[in-house]
Protein backbone atom coordinates (compact mmCIF):
# COMPACT_ATOMS: atom_id res chain seq x y z
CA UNK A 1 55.73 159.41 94.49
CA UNK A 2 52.02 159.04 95.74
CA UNK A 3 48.66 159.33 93.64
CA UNK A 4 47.07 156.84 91.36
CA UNK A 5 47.66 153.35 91.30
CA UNK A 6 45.66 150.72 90.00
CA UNK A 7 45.37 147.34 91.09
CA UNK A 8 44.57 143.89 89.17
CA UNK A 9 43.37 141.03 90.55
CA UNK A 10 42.89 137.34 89.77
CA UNK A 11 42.77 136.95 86.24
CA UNK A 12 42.61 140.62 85.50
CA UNK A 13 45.84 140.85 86.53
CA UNK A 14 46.79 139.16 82.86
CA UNK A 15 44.81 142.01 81.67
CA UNK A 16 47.59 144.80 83.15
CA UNK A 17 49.60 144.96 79.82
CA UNK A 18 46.67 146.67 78.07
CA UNK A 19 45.10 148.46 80.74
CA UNK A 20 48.70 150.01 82.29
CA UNK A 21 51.07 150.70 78.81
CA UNK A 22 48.98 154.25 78.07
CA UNK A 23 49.49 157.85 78.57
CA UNK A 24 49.95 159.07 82.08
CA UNK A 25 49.40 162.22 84.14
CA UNK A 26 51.55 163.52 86.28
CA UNK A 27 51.67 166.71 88.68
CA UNK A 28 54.75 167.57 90.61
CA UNK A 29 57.21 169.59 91.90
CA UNK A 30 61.20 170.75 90.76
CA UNK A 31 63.47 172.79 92.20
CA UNK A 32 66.24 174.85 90.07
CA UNK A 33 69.08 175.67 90.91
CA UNK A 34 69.45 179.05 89.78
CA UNK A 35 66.29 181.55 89.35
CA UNK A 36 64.90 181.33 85.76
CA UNK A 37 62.21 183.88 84.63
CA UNK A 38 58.74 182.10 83.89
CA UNK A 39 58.84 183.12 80.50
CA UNK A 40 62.22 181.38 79.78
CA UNK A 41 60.77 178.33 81.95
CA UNK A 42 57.83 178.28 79.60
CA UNK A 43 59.70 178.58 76.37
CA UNK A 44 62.35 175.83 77.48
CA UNK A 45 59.33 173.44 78.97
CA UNK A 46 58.13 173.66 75.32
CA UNK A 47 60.72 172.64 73.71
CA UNK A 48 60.09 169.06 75.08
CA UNK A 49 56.99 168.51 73.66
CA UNK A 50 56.63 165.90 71.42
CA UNK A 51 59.10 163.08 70.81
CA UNK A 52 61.97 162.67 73.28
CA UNK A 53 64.97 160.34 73.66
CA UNK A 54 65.67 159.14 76.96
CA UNK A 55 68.30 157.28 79.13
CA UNK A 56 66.86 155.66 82.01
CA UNK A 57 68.34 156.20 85.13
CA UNK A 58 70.99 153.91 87.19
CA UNK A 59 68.41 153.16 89.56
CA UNK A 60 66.17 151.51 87.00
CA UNK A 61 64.91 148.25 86.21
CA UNK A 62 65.15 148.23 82.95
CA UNK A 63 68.31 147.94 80.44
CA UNK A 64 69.95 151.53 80.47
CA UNK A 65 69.21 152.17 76.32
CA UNK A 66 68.36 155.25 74.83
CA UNK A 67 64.61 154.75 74.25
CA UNK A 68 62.13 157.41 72.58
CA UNK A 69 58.96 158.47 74.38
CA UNK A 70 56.50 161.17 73.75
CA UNK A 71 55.65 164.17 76.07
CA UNK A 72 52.54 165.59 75.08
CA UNK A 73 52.58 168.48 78.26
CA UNK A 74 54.75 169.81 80.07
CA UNK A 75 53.61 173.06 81.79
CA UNK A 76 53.95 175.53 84.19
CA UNK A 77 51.34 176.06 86.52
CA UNK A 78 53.17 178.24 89.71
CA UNK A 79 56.33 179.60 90.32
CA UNK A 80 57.59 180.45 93.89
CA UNK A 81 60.93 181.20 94.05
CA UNK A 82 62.93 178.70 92.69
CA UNK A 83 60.48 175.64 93.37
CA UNK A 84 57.78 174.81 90.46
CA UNK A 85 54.79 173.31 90.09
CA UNK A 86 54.30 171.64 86.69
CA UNK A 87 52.22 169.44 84.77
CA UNK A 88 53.14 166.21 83.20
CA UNK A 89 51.56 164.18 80.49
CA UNK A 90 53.52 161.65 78.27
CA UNK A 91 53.95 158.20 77.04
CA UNK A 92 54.06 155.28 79.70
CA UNK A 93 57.82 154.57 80.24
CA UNK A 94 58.66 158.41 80.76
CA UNK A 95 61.08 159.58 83.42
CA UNK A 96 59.54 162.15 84.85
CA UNK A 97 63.24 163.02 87.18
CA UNK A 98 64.88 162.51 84.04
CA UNK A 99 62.81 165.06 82.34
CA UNK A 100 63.31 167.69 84.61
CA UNK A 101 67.22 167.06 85.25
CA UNK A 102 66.90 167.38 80.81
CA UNK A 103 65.45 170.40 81.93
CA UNK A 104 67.36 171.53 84.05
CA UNK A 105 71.01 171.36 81.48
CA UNK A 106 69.47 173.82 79.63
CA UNK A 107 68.76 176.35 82.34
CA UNK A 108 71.16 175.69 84.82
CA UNK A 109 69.83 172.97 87.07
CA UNK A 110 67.21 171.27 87.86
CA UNK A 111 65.83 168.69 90.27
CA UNK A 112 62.91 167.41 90.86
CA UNK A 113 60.78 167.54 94.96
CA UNK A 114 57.86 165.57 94.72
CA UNK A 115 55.67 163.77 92.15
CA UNK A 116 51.92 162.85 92.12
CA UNK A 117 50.60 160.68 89.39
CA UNK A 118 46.64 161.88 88.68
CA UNK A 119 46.42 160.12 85.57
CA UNK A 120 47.20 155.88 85.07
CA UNK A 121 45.45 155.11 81.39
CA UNK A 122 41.86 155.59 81.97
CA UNK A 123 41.95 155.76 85.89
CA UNK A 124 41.57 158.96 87.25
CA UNK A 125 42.79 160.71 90.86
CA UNK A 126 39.34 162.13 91.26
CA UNK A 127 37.56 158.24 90.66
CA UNK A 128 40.61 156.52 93.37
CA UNK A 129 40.01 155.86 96.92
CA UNK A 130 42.47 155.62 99.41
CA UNK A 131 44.34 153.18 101.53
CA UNK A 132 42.06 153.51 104.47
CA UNK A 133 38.74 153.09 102.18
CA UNK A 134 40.24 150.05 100.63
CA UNK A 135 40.88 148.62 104.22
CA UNK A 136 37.35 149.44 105.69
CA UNK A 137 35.69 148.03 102.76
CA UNK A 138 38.13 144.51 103.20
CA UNK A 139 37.17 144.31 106.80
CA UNK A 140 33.30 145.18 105.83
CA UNK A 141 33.79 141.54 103.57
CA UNK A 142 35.73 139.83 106.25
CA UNK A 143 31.96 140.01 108.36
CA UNK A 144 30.01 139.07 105.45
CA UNK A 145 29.76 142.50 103.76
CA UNK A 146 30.66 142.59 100.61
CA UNK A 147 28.59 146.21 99.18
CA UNK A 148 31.58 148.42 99.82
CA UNK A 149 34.68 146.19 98.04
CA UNK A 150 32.02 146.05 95.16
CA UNK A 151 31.57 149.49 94.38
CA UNK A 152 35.62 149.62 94.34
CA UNK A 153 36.27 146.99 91.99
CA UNK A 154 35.70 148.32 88.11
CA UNK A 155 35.19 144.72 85.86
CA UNK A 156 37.47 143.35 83.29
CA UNK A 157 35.10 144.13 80.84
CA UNK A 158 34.50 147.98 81.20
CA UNK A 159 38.09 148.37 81.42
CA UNK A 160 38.45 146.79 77.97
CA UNK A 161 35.85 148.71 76.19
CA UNK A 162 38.18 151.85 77.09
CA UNK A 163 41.24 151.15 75.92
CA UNK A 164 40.84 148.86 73.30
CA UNK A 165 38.46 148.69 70.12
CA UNK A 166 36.13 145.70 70.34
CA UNK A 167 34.24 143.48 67.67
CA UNK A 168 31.39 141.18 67.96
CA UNK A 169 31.52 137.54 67.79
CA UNK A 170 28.88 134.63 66.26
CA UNK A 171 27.12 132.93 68.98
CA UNK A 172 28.39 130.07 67.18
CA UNK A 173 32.25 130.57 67.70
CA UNK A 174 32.05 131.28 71.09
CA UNK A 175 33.01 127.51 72.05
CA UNK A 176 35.49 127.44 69.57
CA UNK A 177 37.44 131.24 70.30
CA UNK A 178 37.21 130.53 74.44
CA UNK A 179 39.34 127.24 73.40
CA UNK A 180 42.33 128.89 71.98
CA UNK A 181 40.99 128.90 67.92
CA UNK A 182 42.11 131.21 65.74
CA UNK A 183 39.37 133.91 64.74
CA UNK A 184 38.21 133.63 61.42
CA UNK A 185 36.55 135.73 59.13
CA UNK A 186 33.59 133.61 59.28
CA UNK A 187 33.78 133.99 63.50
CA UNK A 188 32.97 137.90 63.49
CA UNK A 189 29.64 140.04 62.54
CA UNK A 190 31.16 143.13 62.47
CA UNK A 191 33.99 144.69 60.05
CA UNK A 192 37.76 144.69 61.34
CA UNK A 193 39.23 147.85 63.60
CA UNK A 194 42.35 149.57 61.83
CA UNK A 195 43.95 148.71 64.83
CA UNK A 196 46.25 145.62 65.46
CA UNK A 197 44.93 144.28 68.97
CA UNK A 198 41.43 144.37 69.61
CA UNK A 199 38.65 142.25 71.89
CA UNK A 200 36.38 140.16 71.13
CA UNK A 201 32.72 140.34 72.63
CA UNK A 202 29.47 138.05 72.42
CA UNK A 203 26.79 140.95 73.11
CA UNK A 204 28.32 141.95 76.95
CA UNK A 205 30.24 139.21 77.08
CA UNK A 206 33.89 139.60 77.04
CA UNK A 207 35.87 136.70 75.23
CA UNK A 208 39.00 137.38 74.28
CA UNK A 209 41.76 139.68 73.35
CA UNK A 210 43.81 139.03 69.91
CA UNK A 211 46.39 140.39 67.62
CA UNK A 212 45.86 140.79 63.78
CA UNK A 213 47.34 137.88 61.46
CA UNK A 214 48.32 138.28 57.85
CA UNK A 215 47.88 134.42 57.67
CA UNK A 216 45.71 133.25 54.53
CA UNK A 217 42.82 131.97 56.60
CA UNK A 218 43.23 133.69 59.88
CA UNK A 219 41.97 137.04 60.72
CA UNK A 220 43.91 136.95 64.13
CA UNK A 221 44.90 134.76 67.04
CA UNK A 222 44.58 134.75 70.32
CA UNK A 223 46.67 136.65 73.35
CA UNK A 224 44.38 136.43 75.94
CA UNK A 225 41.13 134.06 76.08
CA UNK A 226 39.03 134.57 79.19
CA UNK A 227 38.40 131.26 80.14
């Protein structure tokens, strides 16, 4: 397994629920074990698009339960012989080696080589840098340089803004919301999202992260306050 992996730190690392539990990309390599024409490849590929049911492997850490996921691609991209070169994108959680070993019943075998993940929520291969960049720029810090770790590390607060809807807070909650208070009705300028976990900003500001409440008096409370 190599490719993207993002890393939290500090008090971002709190933050790694919303930022990680999204869709992810994958690009990779199976080998069957008997030839299969591409165009029965293709047609039985298809056929798991969409909602699966999985059980995790033995060598998981997590309870071994049938658990539904969604695959939204799974395609061919080369053929050589029996090895193929697919793309992956689905619902965090997914097996990957599971899903090709599904695979793989229906056409007579299947296993899967190698895995690269280009995709992690909104991090992208193409935007990572590598092991040896990440060390130059600590050792650039270490002697007083700090320009090079800076232009690694993405804030909090962009993160946020892509992978959450956000509202806007009254300068005059902003004591009261980075103390743990319920948000009110009264607390927020803008209308309510549709969706049930959203953050809460003061102009660039980045407060807080809640959940929706069906409470008489409360809008929402509070799951993260950045404080």
């Amino acid at each position: 397994m190599s490719g993207v992996l993002p890393i939290a730190l500090s008090r971002a690392c709190r933050l790694n629920e919303y930022f990680m539990h999204k869709d992810k990309t994958y690009v990779g390599i199976m080998r069957l074990h008997e030839d299969t024409s591409i165009e029965k490849l293709k047609e039985e590929m298809q056929k798991f698009r969409g909602k699966i049911t999985q059980l995790p492997p033995v060598r998981s850490r997590v309870k071994r339960a049938l658990r539904e996921r969604e695959v939204k691609k799974f395609e061919l991209l080369e053929k050589e012989g029996k090895d193929v070169l697919f793309l992956a994108e689905v619902e965090a959680g997914t097996y990957i080696r599971k899903l090709c070993d599904d695979l793989g019943k229906k056409i007579g075998g299947a296993h899967m080589l190698e895995l690269r993940r280009t995709k992690a929520s909104i991090f992208l291969e193409e935007d990572s840098i590598n092991l040896y960049q990440f060390e130059e720029a600590v050792e650039e810090y270490k002697k007083g340089n700090d320009a090079k770790l800076r232009a690694i590390l993405i804030p909090a607060e962009t993160c946020i803004l892509e992978v959450m809807p956000s509202i806007r807070l009254k300068r005059s909650s902003i004591k009261q919301i980075l103390t743990g208070k319920p948000l009110m009705k009264s607390d927020i300028r803008d209308a309510l999202p549709k969706e049930e976990i959203f953050a809460i900003f003061h102009n660039e500001q980045f407060l807080a992260i809640v959940k929706k409440s069906d409470e008489k008096d409360i809008v929402a409370r509070p799951q993260f306050v950045f404080n």
